[in-house]
Protein backbone atom coordinates (compact mmCIF):
# COMPACT_ATOMS: atom_id res chain seq x y z
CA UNK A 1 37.08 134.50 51.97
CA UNK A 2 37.62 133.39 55.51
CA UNK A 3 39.70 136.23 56.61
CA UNK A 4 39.91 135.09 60.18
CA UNK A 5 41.67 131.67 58.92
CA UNK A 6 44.01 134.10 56.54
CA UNK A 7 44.85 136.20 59.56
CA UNK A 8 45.38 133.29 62.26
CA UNK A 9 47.86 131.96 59.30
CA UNK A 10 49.73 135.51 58.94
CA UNK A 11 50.30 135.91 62.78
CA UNK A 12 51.32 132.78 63.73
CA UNK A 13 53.40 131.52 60.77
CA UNK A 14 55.32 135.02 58.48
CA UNK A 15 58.00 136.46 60.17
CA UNK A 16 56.99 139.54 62.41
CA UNK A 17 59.00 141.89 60.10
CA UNK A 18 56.17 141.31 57.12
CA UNK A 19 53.09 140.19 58.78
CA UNK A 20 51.56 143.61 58.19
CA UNK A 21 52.47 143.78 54.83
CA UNK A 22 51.07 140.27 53.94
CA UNK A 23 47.92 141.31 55.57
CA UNK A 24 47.34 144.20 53.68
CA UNK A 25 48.10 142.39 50.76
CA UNK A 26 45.58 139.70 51.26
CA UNK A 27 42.81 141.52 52.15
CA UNK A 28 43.24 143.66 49.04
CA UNK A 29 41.78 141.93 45.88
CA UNK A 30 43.51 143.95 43.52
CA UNK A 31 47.32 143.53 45.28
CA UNK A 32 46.35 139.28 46.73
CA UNK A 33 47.64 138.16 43.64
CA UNK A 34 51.42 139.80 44.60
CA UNK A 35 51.57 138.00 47.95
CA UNK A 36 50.07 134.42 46.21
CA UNK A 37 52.97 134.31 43.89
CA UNK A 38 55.14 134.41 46.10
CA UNK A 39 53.79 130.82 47.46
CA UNK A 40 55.41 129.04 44.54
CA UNK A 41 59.39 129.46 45.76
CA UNK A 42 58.97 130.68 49.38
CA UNK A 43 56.58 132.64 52.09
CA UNK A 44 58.44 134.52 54.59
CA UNK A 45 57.46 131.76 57.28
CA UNK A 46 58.78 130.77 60.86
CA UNK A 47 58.11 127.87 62.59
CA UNK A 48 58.21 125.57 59.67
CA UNK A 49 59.15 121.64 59.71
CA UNK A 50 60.77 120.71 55.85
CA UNK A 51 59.08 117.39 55.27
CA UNK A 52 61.02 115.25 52.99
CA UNK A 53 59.87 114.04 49.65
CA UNK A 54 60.13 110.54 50.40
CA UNK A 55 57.65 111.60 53.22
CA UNK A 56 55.51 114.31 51.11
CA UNK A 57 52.26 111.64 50.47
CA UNK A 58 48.65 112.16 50.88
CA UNK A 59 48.27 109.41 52.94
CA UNK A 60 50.62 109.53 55.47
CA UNK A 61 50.58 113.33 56.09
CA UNK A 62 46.46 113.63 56.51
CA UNK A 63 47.81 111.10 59.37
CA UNK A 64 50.51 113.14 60.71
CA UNK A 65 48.20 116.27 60.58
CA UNK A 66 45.82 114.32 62.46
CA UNK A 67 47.75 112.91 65.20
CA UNK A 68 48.60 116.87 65.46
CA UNK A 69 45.11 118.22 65.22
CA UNK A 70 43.62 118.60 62.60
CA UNK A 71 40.04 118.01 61.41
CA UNK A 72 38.60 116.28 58.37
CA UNK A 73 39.02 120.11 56.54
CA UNK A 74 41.03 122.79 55.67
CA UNK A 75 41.63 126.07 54.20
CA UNK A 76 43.21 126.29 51.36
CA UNK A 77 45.72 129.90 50.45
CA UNK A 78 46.75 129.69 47.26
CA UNK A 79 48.14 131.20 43.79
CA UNK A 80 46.09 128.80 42.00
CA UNK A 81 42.48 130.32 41.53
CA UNK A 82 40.63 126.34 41.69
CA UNK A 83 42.16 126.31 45.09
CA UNK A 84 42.28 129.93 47.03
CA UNK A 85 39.83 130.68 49.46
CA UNK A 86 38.39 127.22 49.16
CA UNK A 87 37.64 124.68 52.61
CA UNK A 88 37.75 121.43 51.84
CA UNK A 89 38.20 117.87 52.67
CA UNK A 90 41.90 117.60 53.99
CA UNK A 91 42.79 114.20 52.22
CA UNK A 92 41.29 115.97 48.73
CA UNK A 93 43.20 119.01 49.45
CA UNK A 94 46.18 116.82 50.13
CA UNK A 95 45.59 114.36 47.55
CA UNK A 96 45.47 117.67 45.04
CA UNK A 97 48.76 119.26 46.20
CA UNK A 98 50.73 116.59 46.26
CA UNK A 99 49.46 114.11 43.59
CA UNK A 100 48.82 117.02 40.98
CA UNK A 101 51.45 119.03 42.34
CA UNK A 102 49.54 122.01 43.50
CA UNK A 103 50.43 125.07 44.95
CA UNK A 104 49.16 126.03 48.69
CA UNK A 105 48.52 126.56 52.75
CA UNK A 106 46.07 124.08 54.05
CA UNK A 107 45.20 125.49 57.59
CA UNK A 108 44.34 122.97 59.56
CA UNK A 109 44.34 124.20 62.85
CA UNK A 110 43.95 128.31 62.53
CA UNK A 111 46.95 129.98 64.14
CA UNK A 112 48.52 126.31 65.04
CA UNK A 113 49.15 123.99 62.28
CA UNK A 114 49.39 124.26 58.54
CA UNK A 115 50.69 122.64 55.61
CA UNK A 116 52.22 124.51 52.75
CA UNK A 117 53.38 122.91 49.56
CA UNK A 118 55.50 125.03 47.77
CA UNK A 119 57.20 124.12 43.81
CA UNK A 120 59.76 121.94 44.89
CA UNK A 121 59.02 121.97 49.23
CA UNK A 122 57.09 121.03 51.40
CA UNK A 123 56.55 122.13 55.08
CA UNK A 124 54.17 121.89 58.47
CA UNK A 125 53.63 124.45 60.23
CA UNK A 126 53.31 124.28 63.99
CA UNK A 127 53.07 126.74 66.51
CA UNK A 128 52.91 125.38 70.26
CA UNK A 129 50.35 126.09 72.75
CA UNK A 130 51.07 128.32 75.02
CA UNK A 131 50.82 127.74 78.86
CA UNK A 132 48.38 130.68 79.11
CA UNK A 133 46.37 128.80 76.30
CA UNK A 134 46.24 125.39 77.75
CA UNK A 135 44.72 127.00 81.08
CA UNK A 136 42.69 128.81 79.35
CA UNK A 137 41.48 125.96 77.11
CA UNK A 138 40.98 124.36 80.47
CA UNK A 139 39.14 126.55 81.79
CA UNK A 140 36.27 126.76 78.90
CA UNK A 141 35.57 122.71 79.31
């Protein structure tokens, strides 16, 4: 389990009224399983960008995620045990939520970009960076 990628996904992306409780509940093995299921109707997320189903391909969204940052993997969160707590090739993870209609969060970026591909949704997640993180980015060239 990578629990800094699970954390980075928490804080930036569930609303601040539950990000506690998802924590605990991830980091748990006996309780993960009550915070997974919830992936297959709806997370308690902010910050999230519906994607449309005409858009929701493998193909086109590994580019989209690209242009945005990510790398050639993710991390996958997910009710479905083949997938959770898995990295992975981010067209394979794609290709295996959309084309076989898996549940998940691929974190692509930790605490900046995800997707998550619920039942019948689909969403990226973006969070900004900050001014403060741009300088500081900057400043670590």
């Amino acid at each position: 389990m990578d629990t800094e990628q699970e954390q980075a996904f928490v804080r930036a992306f569930v609303h601040p009224d539950r990000r506690e409780r998802y924590l605990q509940l991830l980091t748990n093995p006996k309780r993960r399983d009550k915070v997974l299921g919830l992936m297959y109707h709806a997370l308690d997320i902010i910050s999230a960008q519906p994607v449309a189903s005409r858009d929701n391909h493998p193909e086109p969204l590994e580019r989209l995620l690209r242009q945005k940052g990510a790398g050639g993997t993710c991390y996958l969160i997910s009710p479905e045990a083949e997938l959770d707590q898995r990295e992975m090739p981010l067209r394979e993870a794609l290709d295996m939520l959309i084309t076989e209609d898996g549940v998940a969060v691929a974190c692509c970026v930790p605490g900046r970009l995800a997707y998550y591909k619920a039942e019948d949704e689909a969403y990226i997640l973006e969070r900004p960076v900050s001014r403060a993180e741009q300088c500081t980015s900057r400043n670590h060239r």
